[in-house]
Protein backbone atom coordinates (compact mmCIF):
# COMPACT_ATOMS: atom_id res chain seq x y z
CA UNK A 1 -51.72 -69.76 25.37
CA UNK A 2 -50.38 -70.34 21.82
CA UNK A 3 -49.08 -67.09 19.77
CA UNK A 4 -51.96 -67.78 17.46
CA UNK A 5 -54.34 -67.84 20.47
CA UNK A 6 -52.95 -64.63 21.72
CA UNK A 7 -53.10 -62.64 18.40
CA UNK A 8 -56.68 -63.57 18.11
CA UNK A 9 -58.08 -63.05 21.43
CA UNK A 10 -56.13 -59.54 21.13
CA UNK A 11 -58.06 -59.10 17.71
CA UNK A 12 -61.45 -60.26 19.22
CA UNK A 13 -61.07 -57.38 22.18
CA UNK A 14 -59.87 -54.72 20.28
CA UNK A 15 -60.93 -54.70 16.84
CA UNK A 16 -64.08 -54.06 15.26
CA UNK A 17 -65.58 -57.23 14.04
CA UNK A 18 -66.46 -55.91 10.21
CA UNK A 19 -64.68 -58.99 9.31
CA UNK A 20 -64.73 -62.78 10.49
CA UNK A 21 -61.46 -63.48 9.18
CA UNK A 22 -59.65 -68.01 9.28
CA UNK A 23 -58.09 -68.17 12.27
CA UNK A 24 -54.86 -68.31 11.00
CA UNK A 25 -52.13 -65.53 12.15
CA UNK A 26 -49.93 -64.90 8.95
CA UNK A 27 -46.26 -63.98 9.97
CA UNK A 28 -44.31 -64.05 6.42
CA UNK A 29 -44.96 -65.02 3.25
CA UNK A 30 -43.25 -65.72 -0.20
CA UNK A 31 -45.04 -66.22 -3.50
CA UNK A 32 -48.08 -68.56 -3.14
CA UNK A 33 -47.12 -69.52 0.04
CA UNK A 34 -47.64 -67.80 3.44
CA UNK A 35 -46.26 -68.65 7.27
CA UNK A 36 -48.30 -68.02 10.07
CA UNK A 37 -46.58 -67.50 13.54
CA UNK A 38 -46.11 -71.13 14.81
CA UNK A 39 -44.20 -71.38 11.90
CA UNK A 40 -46.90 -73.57 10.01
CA UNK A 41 -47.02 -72.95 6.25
CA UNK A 42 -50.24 -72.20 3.98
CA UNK A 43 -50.73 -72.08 0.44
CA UNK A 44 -52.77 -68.72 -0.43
CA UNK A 45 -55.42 -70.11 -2.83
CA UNK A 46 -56.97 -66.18 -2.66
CA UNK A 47 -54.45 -63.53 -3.25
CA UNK A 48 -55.87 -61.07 -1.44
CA UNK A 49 -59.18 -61.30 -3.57
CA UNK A 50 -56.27 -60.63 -6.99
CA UNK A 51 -54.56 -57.63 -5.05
CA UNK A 52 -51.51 -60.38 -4.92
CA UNK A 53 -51.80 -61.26 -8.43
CA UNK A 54 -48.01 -61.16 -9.02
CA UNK A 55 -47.79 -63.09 -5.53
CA UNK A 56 -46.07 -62.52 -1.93
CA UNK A 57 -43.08 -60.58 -1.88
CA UNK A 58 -42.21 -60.09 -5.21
CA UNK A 59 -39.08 -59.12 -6.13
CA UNK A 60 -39.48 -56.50 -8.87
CA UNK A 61 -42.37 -54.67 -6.85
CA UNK A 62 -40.42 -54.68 -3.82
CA UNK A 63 -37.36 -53.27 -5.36
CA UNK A 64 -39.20 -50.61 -7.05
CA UNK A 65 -41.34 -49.78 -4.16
CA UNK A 66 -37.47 -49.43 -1.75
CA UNK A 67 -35.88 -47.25 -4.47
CA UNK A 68 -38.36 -45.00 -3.85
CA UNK A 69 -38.51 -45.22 -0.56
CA UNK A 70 -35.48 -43.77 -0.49
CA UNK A 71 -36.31 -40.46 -2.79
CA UNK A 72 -40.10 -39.27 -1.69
CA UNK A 73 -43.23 -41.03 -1.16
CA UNK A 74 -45.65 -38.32 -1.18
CA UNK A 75 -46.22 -34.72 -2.00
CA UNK A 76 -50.07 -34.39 -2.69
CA UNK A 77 -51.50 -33.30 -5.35
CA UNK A 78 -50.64 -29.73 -4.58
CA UNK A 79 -47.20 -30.42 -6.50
CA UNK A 80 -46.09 -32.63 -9.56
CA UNK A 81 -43.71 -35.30 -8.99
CA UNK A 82 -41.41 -37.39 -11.15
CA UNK A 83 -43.54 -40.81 -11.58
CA UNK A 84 -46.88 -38.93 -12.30
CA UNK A 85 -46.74 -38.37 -15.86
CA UNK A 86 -45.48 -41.71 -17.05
CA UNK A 87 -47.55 -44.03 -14.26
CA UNK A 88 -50.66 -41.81 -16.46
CA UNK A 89 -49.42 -42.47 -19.42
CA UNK A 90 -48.08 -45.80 -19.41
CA UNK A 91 -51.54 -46.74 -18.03
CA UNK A 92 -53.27 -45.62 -20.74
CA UNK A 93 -51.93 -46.99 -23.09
CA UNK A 94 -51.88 -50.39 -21.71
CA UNK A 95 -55.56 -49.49 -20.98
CA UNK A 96 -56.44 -48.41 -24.95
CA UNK A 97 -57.76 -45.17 -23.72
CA UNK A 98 -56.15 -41.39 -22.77
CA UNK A 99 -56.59 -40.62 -19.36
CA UNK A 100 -56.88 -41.41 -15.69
CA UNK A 101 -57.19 -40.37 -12.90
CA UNK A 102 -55.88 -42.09 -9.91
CA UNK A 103 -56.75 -42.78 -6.58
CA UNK A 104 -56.16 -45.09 -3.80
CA UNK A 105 -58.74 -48.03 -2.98
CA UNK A 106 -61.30 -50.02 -5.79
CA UNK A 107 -64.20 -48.30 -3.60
CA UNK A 108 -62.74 -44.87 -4.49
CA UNK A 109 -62.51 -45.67 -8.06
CA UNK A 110 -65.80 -47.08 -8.01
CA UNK A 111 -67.05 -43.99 -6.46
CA UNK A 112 -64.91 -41.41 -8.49
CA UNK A 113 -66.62 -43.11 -11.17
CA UNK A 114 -70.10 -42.33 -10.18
CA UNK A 115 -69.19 -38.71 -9.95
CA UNK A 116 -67.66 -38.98 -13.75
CA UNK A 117 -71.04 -40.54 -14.94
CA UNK A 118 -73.21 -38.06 -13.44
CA UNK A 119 -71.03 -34.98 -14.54
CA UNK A 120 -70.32 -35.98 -18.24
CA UNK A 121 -74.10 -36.59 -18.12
CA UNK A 122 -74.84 -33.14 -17.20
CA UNK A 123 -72.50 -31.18 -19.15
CA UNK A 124 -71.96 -33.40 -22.31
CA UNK A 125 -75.48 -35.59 -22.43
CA UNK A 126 -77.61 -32.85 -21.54
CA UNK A 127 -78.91 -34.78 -18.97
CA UNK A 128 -81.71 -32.47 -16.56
CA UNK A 129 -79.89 -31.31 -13.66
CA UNK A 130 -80.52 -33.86 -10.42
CA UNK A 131 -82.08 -36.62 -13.02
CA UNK A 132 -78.87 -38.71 -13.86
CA UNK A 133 -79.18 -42.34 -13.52
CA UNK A 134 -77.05 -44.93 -13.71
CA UNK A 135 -77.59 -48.65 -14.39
CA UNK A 136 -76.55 -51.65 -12.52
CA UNK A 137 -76.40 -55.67 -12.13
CA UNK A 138 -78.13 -57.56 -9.07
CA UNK A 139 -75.39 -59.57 -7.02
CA UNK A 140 -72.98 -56.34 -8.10
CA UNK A 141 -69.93 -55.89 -5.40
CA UNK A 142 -68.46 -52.31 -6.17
CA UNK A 143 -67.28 -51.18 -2.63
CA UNK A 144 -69.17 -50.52 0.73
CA UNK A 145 -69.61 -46.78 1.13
CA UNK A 146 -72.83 -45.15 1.76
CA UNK A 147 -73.43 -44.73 -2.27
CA UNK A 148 -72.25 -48.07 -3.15
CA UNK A 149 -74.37 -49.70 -0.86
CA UNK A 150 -76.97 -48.02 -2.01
CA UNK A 151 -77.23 -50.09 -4.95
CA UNK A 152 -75.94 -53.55 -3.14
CA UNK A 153 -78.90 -56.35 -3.60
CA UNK A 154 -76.77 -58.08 -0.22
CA UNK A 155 -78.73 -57.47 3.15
CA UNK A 156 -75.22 -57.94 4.59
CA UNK A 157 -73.80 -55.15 3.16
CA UNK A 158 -76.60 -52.87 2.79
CA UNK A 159 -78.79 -53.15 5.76
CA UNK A 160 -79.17 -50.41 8.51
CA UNK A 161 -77.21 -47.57 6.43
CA UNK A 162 -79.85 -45.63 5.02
CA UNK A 163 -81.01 -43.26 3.79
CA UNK A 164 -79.85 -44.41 0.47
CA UNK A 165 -78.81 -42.61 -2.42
CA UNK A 166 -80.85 -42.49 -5.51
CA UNK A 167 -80.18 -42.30 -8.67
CA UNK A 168 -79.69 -46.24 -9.42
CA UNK A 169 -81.73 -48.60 -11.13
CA UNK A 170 -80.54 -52.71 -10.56
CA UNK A 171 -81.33 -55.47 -13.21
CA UNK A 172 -81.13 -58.70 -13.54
CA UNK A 173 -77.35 -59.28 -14.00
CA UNK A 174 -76.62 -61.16 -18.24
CA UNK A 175 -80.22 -59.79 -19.09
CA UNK A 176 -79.81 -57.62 -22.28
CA UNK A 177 -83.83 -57.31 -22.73
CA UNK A 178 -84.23 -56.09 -18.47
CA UNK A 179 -80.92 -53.54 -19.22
CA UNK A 180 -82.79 -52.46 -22.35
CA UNK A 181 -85.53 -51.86 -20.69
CA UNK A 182 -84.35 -50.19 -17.66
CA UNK A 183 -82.75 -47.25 -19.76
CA UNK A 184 -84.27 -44.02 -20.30
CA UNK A 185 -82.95 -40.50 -22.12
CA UNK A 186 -81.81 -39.93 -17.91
CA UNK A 187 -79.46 -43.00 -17.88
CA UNK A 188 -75.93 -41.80 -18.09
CA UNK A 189 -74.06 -45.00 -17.59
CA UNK A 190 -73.67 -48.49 -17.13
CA UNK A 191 -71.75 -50.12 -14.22
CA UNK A 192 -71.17 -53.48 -14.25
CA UNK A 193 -68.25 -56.27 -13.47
CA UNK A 194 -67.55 -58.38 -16.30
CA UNK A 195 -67.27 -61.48 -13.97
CA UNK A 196 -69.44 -60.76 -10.65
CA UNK A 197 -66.42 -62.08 -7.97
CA UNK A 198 -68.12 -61.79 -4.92
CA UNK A 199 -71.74 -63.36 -5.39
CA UNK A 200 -69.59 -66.59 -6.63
CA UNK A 201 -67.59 -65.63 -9.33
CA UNK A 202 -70.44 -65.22 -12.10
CA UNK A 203 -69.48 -65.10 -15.58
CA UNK A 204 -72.08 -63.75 -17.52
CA UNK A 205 -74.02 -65.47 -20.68
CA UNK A 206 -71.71 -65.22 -24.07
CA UNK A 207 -72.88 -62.33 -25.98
CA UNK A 208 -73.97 -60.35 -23.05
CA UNK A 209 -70.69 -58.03 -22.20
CA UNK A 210 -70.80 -57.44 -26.03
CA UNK A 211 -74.62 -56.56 -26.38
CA UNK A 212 -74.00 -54.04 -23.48
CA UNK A 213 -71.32 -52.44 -25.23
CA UNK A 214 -74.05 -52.09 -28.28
CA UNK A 215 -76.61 -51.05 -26.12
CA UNK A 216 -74.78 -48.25 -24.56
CA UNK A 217 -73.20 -46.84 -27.56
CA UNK A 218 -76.83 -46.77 -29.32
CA UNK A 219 -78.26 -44.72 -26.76
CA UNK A 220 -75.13 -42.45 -25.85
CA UNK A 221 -74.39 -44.18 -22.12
CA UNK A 222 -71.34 -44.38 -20.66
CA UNK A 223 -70.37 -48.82 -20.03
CA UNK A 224 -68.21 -48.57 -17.10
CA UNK A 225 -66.11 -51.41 -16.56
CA UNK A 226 -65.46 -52.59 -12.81
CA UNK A 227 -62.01 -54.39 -13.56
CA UNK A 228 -60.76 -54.16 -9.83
CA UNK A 229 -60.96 -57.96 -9.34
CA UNK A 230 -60.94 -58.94 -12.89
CA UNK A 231 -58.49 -56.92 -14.67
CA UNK A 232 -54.85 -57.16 -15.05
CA UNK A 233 -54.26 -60.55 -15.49
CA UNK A 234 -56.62 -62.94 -13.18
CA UNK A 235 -58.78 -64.17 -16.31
CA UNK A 236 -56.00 -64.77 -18.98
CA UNK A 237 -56.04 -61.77 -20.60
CA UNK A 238 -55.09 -58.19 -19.37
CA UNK A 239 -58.81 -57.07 -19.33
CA UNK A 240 -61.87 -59.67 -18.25
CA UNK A 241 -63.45 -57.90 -21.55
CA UNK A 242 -61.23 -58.75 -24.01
CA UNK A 243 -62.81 -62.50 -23.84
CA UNK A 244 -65.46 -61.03 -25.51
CA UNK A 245 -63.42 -58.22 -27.66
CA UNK A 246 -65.04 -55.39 -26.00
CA UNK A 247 -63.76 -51.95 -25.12
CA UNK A 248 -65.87 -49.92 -22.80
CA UNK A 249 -65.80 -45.94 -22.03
CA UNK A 250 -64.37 -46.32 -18.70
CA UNK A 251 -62.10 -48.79 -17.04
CA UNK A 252 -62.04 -48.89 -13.41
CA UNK A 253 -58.86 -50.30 -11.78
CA UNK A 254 -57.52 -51.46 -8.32
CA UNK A 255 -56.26 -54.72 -5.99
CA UNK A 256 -53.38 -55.90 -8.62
CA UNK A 257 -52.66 -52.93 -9.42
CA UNK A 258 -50.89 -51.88 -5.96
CA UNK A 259 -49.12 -55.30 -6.44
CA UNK A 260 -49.88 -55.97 -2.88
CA UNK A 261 -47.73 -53.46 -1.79
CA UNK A 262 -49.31 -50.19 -1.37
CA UNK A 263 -53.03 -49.66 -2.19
CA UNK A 264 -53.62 -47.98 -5.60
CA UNK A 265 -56.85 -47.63 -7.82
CA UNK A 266 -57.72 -45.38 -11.10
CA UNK A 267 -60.48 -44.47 -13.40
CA UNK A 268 -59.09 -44.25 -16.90
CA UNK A 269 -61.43 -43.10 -19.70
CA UNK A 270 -61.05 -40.70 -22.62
CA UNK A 271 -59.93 -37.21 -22.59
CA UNK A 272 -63.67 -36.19 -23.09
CA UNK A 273 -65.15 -38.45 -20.29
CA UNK A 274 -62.55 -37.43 -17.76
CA UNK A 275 -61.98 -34.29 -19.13
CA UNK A 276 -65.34 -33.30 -17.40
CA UNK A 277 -63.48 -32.22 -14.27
CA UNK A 278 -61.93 -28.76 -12.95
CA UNK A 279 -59.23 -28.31 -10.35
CA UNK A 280 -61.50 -28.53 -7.30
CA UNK A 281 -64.29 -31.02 -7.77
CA UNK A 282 -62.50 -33.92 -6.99
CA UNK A 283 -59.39 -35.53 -5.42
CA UNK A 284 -57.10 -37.52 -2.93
CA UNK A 285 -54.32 -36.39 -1.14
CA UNK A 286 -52.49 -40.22 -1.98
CA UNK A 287 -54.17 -40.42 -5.14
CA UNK A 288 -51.53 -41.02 -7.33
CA UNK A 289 -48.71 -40.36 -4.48
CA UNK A 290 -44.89 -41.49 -5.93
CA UNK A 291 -44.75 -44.53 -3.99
CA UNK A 292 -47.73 -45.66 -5.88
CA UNK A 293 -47.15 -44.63 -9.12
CA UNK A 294 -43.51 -46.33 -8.69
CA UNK A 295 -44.96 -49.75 -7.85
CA UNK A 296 -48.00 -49.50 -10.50
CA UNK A 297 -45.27 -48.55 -13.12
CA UNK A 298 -43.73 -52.34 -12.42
CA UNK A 299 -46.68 -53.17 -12.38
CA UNK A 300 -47.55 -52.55 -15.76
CA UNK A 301 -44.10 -53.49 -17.07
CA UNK A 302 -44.62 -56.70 -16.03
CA UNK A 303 -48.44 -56.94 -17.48
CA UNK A 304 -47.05 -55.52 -20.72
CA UNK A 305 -44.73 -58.50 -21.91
CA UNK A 306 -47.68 -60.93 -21.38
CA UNK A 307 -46.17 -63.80 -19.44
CA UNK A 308 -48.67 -63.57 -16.75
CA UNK A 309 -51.85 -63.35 -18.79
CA UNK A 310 -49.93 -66.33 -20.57
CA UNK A 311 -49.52 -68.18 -17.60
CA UNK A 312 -53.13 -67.23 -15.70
CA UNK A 313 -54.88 -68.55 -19.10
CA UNK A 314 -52.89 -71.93 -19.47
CA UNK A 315 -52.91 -72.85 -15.28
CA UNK A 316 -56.83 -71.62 -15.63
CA UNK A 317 -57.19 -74.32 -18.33
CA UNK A 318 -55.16 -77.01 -16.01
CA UNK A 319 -57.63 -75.74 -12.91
CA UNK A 320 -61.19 -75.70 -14.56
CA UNK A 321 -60.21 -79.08 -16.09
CA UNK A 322 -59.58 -80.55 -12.82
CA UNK A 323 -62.15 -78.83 -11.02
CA UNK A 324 -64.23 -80.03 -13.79
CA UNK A 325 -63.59 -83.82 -12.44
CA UNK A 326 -65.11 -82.11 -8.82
CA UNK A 327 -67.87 -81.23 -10.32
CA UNK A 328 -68.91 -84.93 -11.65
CA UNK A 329 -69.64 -86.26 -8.11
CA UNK A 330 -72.41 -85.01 -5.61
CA UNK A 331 -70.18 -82.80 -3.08
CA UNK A 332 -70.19 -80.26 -6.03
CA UNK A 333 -73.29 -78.57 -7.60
CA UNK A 334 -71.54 -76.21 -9.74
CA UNK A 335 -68.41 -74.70 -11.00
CA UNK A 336 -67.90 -71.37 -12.39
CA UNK A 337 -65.19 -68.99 -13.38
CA UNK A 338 -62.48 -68.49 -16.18
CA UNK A 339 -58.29 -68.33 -16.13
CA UNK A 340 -56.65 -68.51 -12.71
CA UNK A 341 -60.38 -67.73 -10.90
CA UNK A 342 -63.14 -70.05 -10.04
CA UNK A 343 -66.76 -70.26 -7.47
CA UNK A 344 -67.31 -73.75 -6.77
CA UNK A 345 -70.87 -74.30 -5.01
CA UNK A 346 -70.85 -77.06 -2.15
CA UNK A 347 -73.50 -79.50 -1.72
CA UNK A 348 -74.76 -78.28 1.25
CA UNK A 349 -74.49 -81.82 3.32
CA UNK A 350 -71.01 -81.24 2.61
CA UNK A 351 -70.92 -78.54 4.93
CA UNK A 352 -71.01 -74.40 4.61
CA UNK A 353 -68.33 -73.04 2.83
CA UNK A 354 -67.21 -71.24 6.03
CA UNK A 355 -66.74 -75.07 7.33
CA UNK A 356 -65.06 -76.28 4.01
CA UNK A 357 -63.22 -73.64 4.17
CA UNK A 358 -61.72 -74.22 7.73
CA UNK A 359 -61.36 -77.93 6.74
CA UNK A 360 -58.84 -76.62 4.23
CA UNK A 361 -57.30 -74.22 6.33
CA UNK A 362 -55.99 -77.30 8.61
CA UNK A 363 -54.64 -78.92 5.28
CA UNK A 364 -52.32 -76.28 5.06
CA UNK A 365 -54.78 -74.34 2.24
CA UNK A 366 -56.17 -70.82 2.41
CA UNK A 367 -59.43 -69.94 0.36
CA UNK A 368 -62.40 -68.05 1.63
CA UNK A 369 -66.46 -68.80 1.37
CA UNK A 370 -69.14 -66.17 0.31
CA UNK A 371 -72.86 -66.56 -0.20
CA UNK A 372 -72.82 -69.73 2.11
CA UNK A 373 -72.30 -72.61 0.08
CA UNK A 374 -69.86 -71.25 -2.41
CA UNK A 375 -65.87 -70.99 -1.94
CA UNK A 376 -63.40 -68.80 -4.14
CA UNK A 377 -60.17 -69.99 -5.93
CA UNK A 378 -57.90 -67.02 -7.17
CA UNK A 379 -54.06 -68.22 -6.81
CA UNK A 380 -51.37 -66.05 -7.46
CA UNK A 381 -50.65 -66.16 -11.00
CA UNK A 382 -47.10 -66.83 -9.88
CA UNK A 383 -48.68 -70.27 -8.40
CA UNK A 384 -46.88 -73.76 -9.66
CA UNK A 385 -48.75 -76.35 -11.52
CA UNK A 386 -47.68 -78.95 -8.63
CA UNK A 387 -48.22 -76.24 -5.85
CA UNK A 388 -51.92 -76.00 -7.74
CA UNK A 389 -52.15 -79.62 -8.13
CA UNK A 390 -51.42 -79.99 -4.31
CA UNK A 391 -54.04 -77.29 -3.24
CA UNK A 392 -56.84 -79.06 -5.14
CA UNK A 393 -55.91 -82.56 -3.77
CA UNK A 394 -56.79 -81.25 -0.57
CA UNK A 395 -59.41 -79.66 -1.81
CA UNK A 396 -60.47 -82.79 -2.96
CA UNK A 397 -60.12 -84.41 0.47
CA UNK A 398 -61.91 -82.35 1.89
CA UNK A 399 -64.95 -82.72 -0.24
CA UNK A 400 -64.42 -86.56 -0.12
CA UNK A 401 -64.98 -86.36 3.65
């Protein structure tokens, strides 16, 4: 038995199967490019759906994240530390806004969130007590806890975890007139992603991001911003919004932000919004732990000089253009996305887009499928043109039969 066999008939007998993951063992990796533990190389067409935005083993995040290694890595909340104040307020301001509050995964932020909403609703809107609701998009992917669920349109991810919470109301997702309708004096926010990444990577109508941000300030709702895949980077611009020159109330951040290192996530808003909360009603114990805040600081150094929105907006124009060229035979039905990100839909006698994506996997190229027919391109923005140009030749290939 091969040490790829024996890693993943250990996995199959002692893991829960949550996840039905390639069957590829990764051992090392370095920039786009991973090993598994024959020794075979892959290139990572996924970054670690944009938590790898800066790539594999990155030398900045990795030095940042040993030096402090070597002076503390966590002392709750309980105390202050030394990276606290400047990870908050260097994230602000790349953010536009005053405040955050940090925690640890995208579900927490998307949750922390949710608690925000219904609190400023309560004690700034004037919302009745209990009556808060909050409005979201149909294909939405915000997290899988028991809440978040709640307001999943996927069977997959929703079924057999009731009883739900309540409080949501789902529309069509790019409908201004069904989001305009759907509010009431109750609604307290608007949650929404500006790109939808895991029903296919949807990019709303033009206009639509911007009439939300109208709607919501005319009738006093909060437009929270689910930037955990989108943000920092993956579309060719810092924020997925600013393609549309919108600002909204409350950002909510995550993957990229860790770096791939450690996992770190934050809700940053204005002083008002966040300043809703007391010492008490919320918290983490690694929210915002020094290891964290040490790597997100690079983080942001790096996002700040602009050389990776930069690059992630001129390789996005090199990929869409030659996905583009996919697109014009029969194996593809559709192409979607924007910078270093793209859903391309497979004709189905092509094959699933678990199967395409196994196809690829043997050519030495690592994407993943959702919704069936439709597989997901998100690089490292770190990725070469000819490393890019390589990965879609097989992709190509593939498709070709």
């Amino acid at each position: 038995m091969s040490l790829t066999e024996k890693a993943l008939a250990s996995a199959e007998a002692h893991s829960a199967h949550n996840y039905h993951p390639l069957p590829v063992v990764v051992a090392t990796a370095d920039g786009a490019w991973m090993t598994d533990v024959e020794g075979r190389r892959y290139l990572d067409l996924l970054a670690g759906y944009s938590a790898l935005n800066f790539g594999h083993g990155n030398r900045r995040l990795l030095d940042a994240a040993r030096a402090q290694l070597e002076r503390v890595t966590l002392t709750s909340r309980a105390f202050h530390h030394d990276r606290f104040a400047d990870f908050c307020a260097q994230l602000a301001e790349l953010c536009g806004m005053e405040a955050v509050l940090p925690m640890n995964t995208g579900a927490e932020a998307v949750e922390t969130a949710v608690k925000t909403a219904r609190k400023w609703g309560y004690r700034v809107k004037g919302v009745p007590d209990g009556m808060a609701e909050i409005i979201v998009a149909a294909g939405n992917f915000h997290g899988r806890t028991t809440t978040v669920v709640s307001f999943s349109t996927d069977p997959e991810a929703r079924a057999d975890y009731g009883p739900y919470t309540p409080g949501f109301r789902i529309v069509p997702y790019g409908d201004l007139t069904a989001l305009a309708g759907a509010m009431t004096g109750n609604t307290v926010a608007v949650l929404l992603e500006p790109i939808q990444g895991e029903a296919g990577v949807l990019v709303p109508p033009p206009g639509y991001l911007a009439g939300v941000r109208r709607l919501t300030r005319e009738r006093n709702v909060l437009f929270v911003a689910d930037e955990i895949q989108s943000g920092l980077g993956r579309t060719g611009r810092t924020f997925a919004l600013e393609h549309e020159g919108v600002v909204p109330d409350v950002y909510l951040l995550g993957k990229a932000l860790g770096g791939g290192v450690v996992p770190v996530s934050a809700v940053v808003s204005s002083a008002e919004v966040l300043g809703v909360f007391r010492p008490g009603e919320h918290g983490s114990t690694f929210g915002g732990n020094p290891l964290a805040c040490a790597v997100a600081l690079e983080v942001i150094a790096m996002l700040r000089t602009g050389e990776y929105q930069e690059r992630a907006a001129e390789l996005g124009d090199h990929l869409h253009r030659e996905l583009g060229l996919l697109a014009g035979g029969d194996a593809v039905t559709a192409v979607r996305g924007r910078g270093l990100w793209a859903g391309i839909d497979v004709a189905p006698r092509i094959g699933t887009g678990r199967e395409i994506s196994e196809r690829l996997m043997e050519r030495g190229v690592l994407v993943k499928d959702t919704h069936g027919s439709t597989i997901r391109i998100a690089p490292p923005l770190v990725i070469t043109e000819e490393d890019l140009d390589w990965g879609l030749d097989q992709l190509g290939a593939v498709l070709a039969g």
